[in-house]
PDB file of N, CA and C in Angstrom:
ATOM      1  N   UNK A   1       0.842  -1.170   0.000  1.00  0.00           N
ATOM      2  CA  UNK A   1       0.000   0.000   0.000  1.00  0.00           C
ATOM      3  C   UNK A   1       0.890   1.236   0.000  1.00  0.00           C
ATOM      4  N   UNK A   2       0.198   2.174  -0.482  1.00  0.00           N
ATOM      5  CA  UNK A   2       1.425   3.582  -0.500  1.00  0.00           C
ATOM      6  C   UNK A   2       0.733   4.283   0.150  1.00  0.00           C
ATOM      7  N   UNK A   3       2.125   4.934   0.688  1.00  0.00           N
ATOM      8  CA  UNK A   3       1.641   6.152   1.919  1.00  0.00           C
ATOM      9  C   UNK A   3       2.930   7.584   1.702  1.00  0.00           C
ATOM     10  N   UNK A   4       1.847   8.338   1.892  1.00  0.00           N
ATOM     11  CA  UNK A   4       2.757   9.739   1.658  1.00  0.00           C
ATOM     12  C   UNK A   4       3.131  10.259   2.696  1.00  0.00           C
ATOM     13  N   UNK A   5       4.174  10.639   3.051  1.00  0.00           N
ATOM     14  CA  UNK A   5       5.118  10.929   4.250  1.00  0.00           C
ATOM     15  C   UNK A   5       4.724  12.811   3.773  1.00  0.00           C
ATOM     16  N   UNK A   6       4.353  13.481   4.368  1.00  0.00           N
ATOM     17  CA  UNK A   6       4.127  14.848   3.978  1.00  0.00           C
ATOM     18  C   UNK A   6       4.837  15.264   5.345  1.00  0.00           C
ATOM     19  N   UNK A   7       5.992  16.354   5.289  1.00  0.00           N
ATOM     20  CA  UNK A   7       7.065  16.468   6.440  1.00  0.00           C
ATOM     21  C   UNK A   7       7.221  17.992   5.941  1.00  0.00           C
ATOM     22  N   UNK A   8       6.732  19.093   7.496  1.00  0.00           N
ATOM     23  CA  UNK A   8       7.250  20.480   7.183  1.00  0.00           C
ATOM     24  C   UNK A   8       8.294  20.451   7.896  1.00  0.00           C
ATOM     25  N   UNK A   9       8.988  21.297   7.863  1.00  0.00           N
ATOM     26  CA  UNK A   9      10.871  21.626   8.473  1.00  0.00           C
ATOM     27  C   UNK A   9      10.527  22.840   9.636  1.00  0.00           C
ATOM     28  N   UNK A  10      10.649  22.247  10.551  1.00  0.00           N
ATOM     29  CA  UNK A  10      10.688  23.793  11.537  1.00  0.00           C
ATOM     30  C   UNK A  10      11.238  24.854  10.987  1.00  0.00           C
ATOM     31  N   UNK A  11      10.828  26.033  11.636  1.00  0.00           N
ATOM     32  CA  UNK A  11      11.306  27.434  11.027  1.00  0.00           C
ATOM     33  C   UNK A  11      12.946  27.588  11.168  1.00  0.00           C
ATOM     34  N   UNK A  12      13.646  28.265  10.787  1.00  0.00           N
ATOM     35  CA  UNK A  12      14.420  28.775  10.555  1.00  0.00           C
ATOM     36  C   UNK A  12      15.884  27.107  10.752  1.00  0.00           C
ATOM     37  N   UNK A  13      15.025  25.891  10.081  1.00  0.00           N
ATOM     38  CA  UNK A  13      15.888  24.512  10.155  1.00  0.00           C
ATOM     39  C   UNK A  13      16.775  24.787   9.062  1.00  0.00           C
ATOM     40  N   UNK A  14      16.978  25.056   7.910  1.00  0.00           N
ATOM     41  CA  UNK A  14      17.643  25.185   6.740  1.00  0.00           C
ATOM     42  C   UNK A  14      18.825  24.431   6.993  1.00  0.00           C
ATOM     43  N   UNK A  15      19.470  24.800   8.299  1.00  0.00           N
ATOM     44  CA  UNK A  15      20.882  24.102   7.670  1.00  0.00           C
ATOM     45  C   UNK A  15      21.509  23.135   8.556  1.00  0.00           C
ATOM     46  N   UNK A  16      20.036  22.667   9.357  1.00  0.00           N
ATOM     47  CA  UNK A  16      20.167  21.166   9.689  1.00  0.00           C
ATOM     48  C   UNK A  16      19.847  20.279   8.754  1.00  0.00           C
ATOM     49  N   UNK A  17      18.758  20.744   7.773  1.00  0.00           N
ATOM     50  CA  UNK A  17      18.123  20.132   6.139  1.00  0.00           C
ATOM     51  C   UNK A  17      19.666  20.057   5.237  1.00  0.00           C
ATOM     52  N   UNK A  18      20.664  21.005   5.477  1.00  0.00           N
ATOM     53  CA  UNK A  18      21.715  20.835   4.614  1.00  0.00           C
ATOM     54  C   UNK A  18      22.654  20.087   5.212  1.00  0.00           C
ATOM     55  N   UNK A  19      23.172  19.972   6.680  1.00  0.00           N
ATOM     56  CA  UNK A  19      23.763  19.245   7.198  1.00  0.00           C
ATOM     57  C   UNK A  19      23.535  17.659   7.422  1.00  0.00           C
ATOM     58  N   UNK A  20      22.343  17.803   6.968  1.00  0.00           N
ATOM     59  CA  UNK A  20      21.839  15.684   7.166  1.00  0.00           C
ATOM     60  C   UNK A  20      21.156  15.495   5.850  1.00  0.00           C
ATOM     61  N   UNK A  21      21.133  16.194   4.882  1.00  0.00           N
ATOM     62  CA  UNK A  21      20.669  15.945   3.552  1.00  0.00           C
ATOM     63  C   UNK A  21      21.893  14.812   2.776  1.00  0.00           C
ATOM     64  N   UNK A  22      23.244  14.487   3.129  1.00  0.00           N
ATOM     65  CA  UNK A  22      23.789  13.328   2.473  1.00  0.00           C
ATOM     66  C   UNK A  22      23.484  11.859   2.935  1.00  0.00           C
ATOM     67  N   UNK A  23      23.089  11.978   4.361  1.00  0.00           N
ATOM     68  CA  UNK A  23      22.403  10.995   5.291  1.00  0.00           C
ATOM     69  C   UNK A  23      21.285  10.634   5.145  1.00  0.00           C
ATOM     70  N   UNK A  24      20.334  11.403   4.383  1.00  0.00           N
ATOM     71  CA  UNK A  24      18.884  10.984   4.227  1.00  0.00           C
ATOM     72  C   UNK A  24      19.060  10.810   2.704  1.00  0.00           C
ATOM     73  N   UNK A  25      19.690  11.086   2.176  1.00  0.00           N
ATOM     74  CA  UNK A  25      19.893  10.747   0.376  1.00  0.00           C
ATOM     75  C   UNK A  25      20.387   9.176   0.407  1.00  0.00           C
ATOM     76  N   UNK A  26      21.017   8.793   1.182  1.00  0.00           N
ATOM     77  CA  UNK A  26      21.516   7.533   1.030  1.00  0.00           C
ATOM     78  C   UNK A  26      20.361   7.041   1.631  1.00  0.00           C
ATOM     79  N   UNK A  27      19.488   7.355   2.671  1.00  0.00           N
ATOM     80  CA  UNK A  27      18.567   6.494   3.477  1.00  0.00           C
ATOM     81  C   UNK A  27      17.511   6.263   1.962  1.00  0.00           C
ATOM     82  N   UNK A  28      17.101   7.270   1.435  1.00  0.00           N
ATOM     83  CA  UNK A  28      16.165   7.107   0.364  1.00  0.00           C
ATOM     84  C   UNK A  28      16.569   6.310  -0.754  1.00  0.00           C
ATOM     85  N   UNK A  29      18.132   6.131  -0.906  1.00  0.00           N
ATOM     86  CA  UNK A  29      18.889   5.285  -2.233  1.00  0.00           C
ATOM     87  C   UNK A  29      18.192   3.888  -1.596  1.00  0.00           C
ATOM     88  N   UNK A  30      18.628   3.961  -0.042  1.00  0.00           N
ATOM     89  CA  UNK A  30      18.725   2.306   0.086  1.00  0.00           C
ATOM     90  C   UNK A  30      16.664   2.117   0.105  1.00  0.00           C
ATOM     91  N   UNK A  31      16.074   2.972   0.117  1.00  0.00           N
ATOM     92  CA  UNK A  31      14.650   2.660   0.151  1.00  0.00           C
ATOM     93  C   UNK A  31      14.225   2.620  -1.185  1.00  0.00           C
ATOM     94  N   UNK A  32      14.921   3.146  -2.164  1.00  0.00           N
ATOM     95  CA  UNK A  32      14.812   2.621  -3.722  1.00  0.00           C
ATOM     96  C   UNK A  32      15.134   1.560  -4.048  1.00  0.00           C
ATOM     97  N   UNK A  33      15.935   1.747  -3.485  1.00  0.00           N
ATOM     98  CA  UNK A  33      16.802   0.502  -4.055  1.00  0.00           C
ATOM     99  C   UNK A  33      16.311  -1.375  -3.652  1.00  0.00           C
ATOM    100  N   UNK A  34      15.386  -1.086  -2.713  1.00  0.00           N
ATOM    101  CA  UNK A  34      14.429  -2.188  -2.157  1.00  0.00           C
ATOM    102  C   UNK A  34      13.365  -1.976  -2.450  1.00  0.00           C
ATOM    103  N   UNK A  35      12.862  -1.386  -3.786  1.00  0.00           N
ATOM    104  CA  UNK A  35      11.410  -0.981  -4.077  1.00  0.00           C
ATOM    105  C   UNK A  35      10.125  -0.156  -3.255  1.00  0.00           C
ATOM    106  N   UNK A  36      10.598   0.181  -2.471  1.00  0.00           N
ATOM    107  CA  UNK A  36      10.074   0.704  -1.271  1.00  0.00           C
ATOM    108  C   UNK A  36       9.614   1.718  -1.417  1.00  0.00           C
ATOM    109  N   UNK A  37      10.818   3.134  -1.979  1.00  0.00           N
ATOM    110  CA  UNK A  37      10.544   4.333  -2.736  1.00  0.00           C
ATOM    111  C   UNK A  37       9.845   4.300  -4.222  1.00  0.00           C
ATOM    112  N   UNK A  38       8.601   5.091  -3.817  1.00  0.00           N
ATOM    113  CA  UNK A  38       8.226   5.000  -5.340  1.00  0.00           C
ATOM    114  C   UNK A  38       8.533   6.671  -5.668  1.00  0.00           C
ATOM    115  N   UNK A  39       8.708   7.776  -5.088  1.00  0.00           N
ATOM    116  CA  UNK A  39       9.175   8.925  -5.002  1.00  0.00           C
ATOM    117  C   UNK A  39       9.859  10.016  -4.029  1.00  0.00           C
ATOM    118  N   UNK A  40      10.014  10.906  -4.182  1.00  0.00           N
ATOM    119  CA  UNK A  40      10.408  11.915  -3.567  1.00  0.00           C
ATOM    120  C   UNK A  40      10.916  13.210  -3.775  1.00  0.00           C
ATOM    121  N   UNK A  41      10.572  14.468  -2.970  1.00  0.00           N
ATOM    122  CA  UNK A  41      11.534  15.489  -2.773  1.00  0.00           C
ATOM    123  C   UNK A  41      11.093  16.498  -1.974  1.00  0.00           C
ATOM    124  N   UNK A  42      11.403  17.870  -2.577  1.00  0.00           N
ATOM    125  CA  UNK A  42      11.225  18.806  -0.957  1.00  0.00           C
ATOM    126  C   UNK A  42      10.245  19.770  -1.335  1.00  0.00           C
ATOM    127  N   UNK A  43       9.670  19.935  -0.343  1.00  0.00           N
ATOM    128  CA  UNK A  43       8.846  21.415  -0.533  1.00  0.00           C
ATOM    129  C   UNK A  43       9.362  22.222  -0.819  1.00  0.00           C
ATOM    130  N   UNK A  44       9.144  23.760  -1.668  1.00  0.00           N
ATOM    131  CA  UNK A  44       9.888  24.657  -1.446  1.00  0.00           C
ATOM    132  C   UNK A  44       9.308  26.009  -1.025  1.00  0.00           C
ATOM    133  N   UNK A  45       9.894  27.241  -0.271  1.00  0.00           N
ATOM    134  CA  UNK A  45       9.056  28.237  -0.155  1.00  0.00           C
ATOM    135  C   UNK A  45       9.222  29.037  -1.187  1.00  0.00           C
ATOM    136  N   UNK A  46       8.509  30.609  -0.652  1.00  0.00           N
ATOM    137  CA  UNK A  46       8.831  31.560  -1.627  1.00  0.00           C
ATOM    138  C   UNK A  46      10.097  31.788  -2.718  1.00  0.00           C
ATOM    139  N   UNK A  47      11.247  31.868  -2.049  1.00  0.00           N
ATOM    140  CA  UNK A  47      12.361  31.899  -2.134  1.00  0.00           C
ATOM    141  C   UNK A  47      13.165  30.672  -2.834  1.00  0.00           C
ATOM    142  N   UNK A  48      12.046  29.723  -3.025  1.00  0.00           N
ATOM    143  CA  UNK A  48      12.567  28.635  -4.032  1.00  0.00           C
ATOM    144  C   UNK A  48      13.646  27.197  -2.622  1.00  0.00           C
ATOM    145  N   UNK A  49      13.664  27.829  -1.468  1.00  0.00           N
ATOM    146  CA  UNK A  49      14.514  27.164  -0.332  1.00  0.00           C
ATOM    147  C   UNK A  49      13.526  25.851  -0.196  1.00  0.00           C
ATOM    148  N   UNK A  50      14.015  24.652   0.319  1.00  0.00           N
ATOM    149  CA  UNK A  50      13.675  23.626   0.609  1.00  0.00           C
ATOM    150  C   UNK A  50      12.891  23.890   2.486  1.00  0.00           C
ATOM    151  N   UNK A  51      11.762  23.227   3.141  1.00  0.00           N
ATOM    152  CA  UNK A  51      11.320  23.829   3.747  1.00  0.00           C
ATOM    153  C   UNK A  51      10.356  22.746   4.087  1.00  0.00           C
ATOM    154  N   UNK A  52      10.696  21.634   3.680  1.00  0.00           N
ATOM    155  CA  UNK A  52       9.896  20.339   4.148  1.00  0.00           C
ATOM    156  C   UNK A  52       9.940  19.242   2.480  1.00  0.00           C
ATOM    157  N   UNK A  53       9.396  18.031   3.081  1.00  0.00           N
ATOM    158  CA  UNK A  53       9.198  16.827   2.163  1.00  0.00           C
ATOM    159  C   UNK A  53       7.782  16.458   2.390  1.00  0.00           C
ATOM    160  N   UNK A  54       8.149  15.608   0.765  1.00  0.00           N
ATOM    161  CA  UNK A  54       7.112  14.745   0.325  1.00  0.00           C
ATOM    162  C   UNK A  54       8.035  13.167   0.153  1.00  0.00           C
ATOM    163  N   UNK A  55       7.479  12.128   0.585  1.00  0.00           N
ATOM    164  CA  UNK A  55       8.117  11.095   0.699  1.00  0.00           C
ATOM    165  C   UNK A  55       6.701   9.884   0.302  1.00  0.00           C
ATOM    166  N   UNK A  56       7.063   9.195  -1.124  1.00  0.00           N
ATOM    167  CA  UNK A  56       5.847   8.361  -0.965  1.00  0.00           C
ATOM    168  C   UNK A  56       6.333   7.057  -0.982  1.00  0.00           C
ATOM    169  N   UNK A  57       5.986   5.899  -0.166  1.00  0.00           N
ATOM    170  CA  UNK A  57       6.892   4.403  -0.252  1.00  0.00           C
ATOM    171  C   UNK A  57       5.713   3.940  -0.024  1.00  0.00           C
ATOM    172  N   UNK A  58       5.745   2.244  -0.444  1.00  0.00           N
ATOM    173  CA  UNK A  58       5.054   1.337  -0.330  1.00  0.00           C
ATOM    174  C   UNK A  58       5.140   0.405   0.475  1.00  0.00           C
ATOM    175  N   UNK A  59       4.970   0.194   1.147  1.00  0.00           N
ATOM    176  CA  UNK A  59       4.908  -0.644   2.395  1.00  0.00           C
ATOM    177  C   UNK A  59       3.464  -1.633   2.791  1.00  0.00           C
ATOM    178  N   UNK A  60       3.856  -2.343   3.743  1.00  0.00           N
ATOM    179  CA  UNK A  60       2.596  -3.201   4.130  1.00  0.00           C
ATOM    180  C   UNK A  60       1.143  -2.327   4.932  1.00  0.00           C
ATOM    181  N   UNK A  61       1.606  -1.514   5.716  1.00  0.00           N
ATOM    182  CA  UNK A  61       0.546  -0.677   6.791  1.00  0.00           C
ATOM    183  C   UNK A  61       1.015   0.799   7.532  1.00  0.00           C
ATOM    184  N   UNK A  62       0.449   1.364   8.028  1.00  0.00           N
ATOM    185  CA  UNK A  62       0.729   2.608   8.492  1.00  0.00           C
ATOM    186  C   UNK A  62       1.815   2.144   9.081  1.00  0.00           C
ATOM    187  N   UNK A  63       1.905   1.232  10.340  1.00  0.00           N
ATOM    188  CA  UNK A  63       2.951   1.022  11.374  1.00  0.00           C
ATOM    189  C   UNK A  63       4.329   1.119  10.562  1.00  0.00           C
ATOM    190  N   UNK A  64       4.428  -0.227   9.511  1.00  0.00           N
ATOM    191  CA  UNK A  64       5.483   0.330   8.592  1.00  0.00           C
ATOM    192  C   UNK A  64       6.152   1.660   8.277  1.00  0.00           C
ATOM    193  N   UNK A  65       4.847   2.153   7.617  1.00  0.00           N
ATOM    194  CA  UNK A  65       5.354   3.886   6.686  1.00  0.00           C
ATOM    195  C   UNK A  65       6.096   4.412   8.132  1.00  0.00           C
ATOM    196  N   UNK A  66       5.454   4.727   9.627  1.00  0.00           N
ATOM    197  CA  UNK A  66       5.526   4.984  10.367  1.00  0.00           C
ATOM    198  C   UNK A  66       7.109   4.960  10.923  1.00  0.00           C
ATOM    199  N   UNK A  67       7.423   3.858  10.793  1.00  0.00           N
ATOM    200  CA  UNK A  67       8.937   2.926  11.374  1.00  0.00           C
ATOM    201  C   UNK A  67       9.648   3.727  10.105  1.00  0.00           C
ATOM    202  N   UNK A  68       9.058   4.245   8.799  1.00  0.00           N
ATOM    203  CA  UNK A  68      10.409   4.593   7.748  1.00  0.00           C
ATOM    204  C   UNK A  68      10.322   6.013   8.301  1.00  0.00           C
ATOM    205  N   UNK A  69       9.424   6.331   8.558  1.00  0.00           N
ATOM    206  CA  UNK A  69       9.389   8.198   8.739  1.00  0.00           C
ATOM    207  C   UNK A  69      10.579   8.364   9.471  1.00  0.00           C
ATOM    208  N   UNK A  70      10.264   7.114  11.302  1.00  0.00           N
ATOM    209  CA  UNK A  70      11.200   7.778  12.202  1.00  0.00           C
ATOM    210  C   UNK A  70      12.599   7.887  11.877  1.00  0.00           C
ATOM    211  N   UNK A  71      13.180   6.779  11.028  1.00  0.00           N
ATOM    212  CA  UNK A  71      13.999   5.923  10.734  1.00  0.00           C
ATOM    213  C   UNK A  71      14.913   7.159   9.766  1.00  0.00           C
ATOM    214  N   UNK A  72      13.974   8.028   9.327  1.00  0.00           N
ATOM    215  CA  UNK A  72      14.919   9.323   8.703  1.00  0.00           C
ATOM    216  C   UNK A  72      15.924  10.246   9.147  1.00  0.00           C
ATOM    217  N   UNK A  73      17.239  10.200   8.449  1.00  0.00           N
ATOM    218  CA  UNK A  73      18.169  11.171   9.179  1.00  0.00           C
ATOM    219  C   UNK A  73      17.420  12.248   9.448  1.00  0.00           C
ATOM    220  N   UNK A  74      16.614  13.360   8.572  1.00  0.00           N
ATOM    221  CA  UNK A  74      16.186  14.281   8.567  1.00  0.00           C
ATOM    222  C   UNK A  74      15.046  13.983  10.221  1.00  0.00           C
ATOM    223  N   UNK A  75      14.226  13.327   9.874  1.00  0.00           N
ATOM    224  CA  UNK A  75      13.610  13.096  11.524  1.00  0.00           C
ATOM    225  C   UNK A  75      14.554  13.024  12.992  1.00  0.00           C
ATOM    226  N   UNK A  76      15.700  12.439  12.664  1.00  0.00           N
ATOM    227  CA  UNK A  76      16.705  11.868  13.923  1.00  0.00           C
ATOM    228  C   UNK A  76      16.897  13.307  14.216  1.00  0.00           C
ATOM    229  N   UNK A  77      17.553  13.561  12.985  1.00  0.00           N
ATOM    230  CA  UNK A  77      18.277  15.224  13.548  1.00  0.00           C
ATOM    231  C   UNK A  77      17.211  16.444  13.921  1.00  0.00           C
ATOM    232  N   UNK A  78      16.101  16.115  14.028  1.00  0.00           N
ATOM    233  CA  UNK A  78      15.048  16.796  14.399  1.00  0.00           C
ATOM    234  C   UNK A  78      14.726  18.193  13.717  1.00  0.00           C
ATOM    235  N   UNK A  79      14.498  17.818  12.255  1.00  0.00           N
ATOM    236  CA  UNK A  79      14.400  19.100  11.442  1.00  0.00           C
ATOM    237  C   UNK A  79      12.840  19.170  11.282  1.00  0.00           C
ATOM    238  N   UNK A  80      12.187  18.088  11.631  1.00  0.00           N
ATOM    239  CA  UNK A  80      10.772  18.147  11.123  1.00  0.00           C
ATOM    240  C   UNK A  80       9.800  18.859  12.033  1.00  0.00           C
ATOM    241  N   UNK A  81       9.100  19.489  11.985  1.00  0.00           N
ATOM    242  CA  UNK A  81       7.894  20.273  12.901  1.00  0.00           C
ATOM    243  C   UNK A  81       6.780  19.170  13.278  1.00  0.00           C
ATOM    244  N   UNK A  82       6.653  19.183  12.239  1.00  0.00           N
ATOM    245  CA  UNK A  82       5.388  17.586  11.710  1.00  0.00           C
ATOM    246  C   UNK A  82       5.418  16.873  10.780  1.00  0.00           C
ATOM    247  N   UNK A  83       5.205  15.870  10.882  1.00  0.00           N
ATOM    248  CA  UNK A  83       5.134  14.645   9.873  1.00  0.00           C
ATOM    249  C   UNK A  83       3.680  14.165   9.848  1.00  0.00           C
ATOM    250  N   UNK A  84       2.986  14.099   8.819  1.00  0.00           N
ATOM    251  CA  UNK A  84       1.894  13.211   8.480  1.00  0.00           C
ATOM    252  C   UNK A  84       1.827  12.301   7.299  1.00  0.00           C
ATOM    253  N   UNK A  85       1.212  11.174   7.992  1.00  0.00           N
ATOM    254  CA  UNK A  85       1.414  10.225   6.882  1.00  0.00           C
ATOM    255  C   UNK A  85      -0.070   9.808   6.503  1.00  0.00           C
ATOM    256  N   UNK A  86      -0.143   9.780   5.234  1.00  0.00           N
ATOM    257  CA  UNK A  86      -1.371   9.492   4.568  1.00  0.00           C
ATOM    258  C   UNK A  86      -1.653   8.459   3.865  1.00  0.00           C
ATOM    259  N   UNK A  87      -2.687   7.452   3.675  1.00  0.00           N
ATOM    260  CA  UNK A  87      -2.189   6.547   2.714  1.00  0.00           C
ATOM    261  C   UNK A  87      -3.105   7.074   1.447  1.00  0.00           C
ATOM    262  N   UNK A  88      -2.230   6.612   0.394  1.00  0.00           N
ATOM    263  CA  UNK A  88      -2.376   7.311  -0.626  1.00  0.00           C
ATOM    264  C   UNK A  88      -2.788   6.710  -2.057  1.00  0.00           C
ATOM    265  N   UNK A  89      -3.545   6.630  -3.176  1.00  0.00           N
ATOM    266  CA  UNK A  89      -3.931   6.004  -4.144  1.00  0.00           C
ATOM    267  C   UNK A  89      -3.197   6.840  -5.562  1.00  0.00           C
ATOM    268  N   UNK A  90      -2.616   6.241  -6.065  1.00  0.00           N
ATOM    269  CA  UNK A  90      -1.727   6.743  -7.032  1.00  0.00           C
ATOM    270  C   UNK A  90      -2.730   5.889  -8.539  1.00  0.00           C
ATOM    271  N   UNK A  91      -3.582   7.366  -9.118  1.00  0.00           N
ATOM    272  CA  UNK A  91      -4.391   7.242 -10.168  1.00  0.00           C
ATOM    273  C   UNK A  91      -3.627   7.595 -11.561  1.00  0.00           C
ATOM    274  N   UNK A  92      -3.460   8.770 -11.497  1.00  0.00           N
ATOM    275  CA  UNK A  92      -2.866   9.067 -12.848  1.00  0.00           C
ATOM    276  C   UNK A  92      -1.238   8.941 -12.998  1.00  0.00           C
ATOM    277  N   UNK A  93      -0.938   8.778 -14.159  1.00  0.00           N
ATOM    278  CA  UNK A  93       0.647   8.879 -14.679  1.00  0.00           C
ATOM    279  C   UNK A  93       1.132   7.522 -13.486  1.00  0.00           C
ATOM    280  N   UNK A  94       0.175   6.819 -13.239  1.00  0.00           N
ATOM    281  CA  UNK A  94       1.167   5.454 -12.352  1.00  0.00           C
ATOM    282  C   UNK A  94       2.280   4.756 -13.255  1.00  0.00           C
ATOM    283  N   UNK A  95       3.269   4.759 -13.310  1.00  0.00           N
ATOM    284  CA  UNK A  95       3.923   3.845 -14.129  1.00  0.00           C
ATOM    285  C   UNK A  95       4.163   2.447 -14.100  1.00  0.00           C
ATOM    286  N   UNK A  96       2.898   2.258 -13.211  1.00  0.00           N
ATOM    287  CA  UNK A  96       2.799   0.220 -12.799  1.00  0.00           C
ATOM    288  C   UNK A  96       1.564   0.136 -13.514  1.00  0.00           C
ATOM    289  N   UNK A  97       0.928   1.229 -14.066  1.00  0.00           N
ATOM    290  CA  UNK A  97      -0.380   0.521 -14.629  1.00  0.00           C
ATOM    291  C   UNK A  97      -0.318   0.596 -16.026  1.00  0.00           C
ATOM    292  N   UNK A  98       0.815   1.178 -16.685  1.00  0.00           N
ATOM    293  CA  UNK A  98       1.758   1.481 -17.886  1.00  0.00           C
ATOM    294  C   UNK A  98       1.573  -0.029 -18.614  1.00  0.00           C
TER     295      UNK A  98
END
């Protein structure tokens, strides 16, 4: 089932997002890389700055998605304000129904 990890960045986090952004790039390689990741990337604000994520993986149940959220450098290092996870139905442009 897929679930969307929707993650804002506390205020003025920027460069804890830049300081653990090589740590969570590899966390997301190795979640591709096990089919897990079906996407990703960052919010941005006005200013075009990164300022939270979108994270969508497939997994068995919330508890799962749940265990990948915490499991994020970006979560460890405590850049996130909030995290919500949604589960999610992927209609158009799916490239599994291709």
């Amino acid at each position: 089932m897929l679930f969307a990890l929707l993650c804002t960045d506390k205020p003025g986090h920027l460069q804890t997002r830049l300081d653990s952004r090589p740590d969570h790039v590899a966390f997301l390689e190795k979640l591709n890389s096990e089919g897990t990741l079906k996407f990703a990337g960052p919010f941005l604000d006005p200013e075009g700055k990164p300022n939270g994520s979108l994270v969508v993986i497939d997994v068995a149940d919330a508890a799962a998605a749940r265990s990948i959220a915490e499991a994020d450098p970006y979560a460890k290092a405590g850049l996130f304000e909030e995290v919500t996870i949604r589960p999610w139905n992927w209609v158009f442009n799916n490239p599994s129904n291709s």
